[in-house]
Protein backbone atom coordinates (compact mmCIF):
# COMPACT_ATOMS: atom_id res chain seq x y z
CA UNK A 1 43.28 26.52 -91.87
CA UNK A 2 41.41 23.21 -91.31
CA UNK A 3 41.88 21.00 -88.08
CA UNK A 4 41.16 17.59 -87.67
CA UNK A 5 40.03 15.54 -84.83
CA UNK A 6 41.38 12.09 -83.76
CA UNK A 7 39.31 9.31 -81.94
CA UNK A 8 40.53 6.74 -80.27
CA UNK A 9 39.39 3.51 -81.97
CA UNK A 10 41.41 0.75 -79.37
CA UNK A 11 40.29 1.53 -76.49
CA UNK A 12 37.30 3.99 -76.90
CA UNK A 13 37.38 7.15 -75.02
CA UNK A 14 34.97 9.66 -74.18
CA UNK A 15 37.41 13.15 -75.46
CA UNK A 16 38.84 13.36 -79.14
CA UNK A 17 41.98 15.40 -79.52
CA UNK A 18 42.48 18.32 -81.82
CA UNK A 19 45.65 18.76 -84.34
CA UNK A 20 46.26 21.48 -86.87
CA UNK A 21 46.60 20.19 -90.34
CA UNK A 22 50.23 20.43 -90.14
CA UNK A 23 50.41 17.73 -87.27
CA UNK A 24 47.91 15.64 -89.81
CA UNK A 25 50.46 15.69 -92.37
CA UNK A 26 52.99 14.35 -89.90
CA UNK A 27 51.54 11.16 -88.66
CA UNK A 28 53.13 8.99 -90.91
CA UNK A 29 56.26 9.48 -89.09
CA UNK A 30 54.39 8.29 -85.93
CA UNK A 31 52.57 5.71 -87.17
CA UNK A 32 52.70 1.85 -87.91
CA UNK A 33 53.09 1.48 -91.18
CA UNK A 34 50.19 -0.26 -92.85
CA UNK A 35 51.07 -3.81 -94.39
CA UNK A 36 48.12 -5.22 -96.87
CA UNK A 37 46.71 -6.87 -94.19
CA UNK A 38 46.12 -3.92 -92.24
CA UNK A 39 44.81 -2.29 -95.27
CA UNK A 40 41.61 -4.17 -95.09
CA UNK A 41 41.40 -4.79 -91.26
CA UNK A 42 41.79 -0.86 -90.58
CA UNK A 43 38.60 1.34 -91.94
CA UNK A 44 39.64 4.99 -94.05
CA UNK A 45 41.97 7.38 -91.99
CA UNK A 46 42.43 4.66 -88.98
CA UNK A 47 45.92 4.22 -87.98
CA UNK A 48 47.56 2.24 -85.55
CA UNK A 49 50.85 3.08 -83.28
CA UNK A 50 53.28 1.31 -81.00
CA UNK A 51 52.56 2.59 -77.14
CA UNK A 52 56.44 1.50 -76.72
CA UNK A 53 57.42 3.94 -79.70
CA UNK A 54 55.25 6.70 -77.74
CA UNK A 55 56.55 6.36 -74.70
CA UNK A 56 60.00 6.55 -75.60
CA UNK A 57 59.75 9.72 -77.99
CA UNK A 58 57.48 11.88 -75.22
CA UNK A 59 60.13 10.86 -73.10
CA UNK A 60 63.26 12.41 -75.13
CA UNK A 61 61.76 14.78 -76.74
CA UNK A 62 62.96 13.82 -79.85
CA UNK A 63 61.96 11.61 -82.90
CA UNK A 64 64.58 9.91 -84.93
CA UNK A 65 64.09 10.09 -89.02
CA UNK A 66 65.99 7.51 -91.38
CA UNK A 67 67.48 9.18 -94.58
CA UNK A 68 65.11 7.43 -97.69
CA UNK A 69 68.63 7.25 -99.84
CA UNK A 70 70.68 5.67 -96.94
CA UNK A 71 69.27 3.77 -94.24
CA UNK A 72 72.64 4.36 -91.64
CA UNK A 73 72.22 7.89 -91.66
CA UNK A 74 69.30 10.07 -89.49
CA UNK A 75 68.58 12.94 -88.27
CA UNK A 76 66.62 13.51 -84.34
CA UNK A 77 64.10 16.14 -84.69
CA UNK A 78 62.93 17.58 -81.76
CA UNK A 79 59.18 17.43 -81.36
CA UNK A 80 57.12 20.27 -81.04
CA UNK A 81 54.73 21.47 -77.85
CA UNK A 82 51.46 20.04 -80.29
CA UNK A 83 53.27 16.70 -81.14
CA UNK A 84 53.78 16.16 -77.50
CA UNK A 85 50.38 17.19 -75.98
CA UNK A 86 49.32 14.69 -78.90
CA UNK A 87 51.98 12.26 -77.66
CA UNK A 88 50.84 12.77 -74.26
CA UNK A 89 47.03 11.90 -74.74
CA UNK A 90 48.19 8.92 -76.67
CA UNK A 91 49.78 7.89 -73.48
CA UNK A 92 47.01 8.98 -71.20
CA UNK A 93 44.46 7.00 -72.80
CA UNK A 94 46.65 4.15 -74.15
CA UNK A 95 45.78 4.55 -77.30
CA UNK A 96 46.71 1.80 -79.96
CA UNK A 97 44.51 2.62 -82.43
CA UNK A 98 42.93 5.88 -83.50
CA UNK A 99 40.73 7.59 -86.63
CA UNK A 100 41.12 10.71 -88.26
CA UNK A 101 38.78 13.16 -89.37
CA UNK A 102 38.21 16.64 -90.38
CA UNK A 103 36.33 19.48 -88.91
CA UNK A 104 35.30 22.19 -91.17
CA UNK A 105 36.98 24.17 -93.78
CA UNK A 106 38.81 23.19 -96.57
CA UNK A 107 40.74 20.25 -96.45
CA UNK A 108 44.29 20.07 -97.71
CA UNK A 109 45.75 16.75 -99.31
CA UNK A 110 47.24 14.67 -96.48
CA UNK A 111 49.61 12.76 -98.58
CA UNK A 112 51.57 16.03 -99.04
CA UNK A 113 55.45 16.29 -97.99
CA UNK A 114 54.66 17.17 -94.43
CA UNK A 115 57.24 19.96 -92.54
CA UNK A 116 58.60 20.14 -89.48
């Protein structure tokens, strides 16, 4: 199974962090969603996120998800052990702004229905 490797874009740091492909396909549920604007500003497989945001869910534990058919309902999924050591060097670092990219093997479509 392929991993990938984020680096920290805003601020630069020295050490990239490692996620499975599974934690790839779950970043849209951390991230800032991209407006047109940040479509051209941001290069391929950057990604920006809200330090508040990160703070707050490595502190509970927990991320909230809002139902697609009705915005009043959601459910709190706890985060796994990878989600926050990711969470964590997010944190560390204070990382706004990151890139993705893979290393080795064979790389699965990110824009797949991710599972938690």
């Amino acid at each position: 199974m392929p991993s990938y490797k984020i680096t920290s874009v805003e601020p630069v740091m020295a050490e990239p962090f490692t996620i499975s492909a599974r934690l790839r396909q779950q970043l849209n549920y951390f991230v800032i969603a991209k407006s047109a604007e940040d479509e051209q500003r941001l290069a391929a497989n950057e990604f920006e996120v809200d330090l508040i945001d990160v703070a707050r869910w490595a502190e509970s534990g927990v991320i909230r998800l809002v139902s697609p058919l009705d915005s009043r309902n959601f459910a709190e999924i706890e985060l796994s052990f990878e989600q926050l050591d990711w969470l964590d060097w997010l944190l560390a670092g204070q990382v706004k702004r990151f890139r993705v990219e893979a290393i080795g093997g064979e790389i699965t479509d990110p824009t797949l229905p991710p599972s938690f």
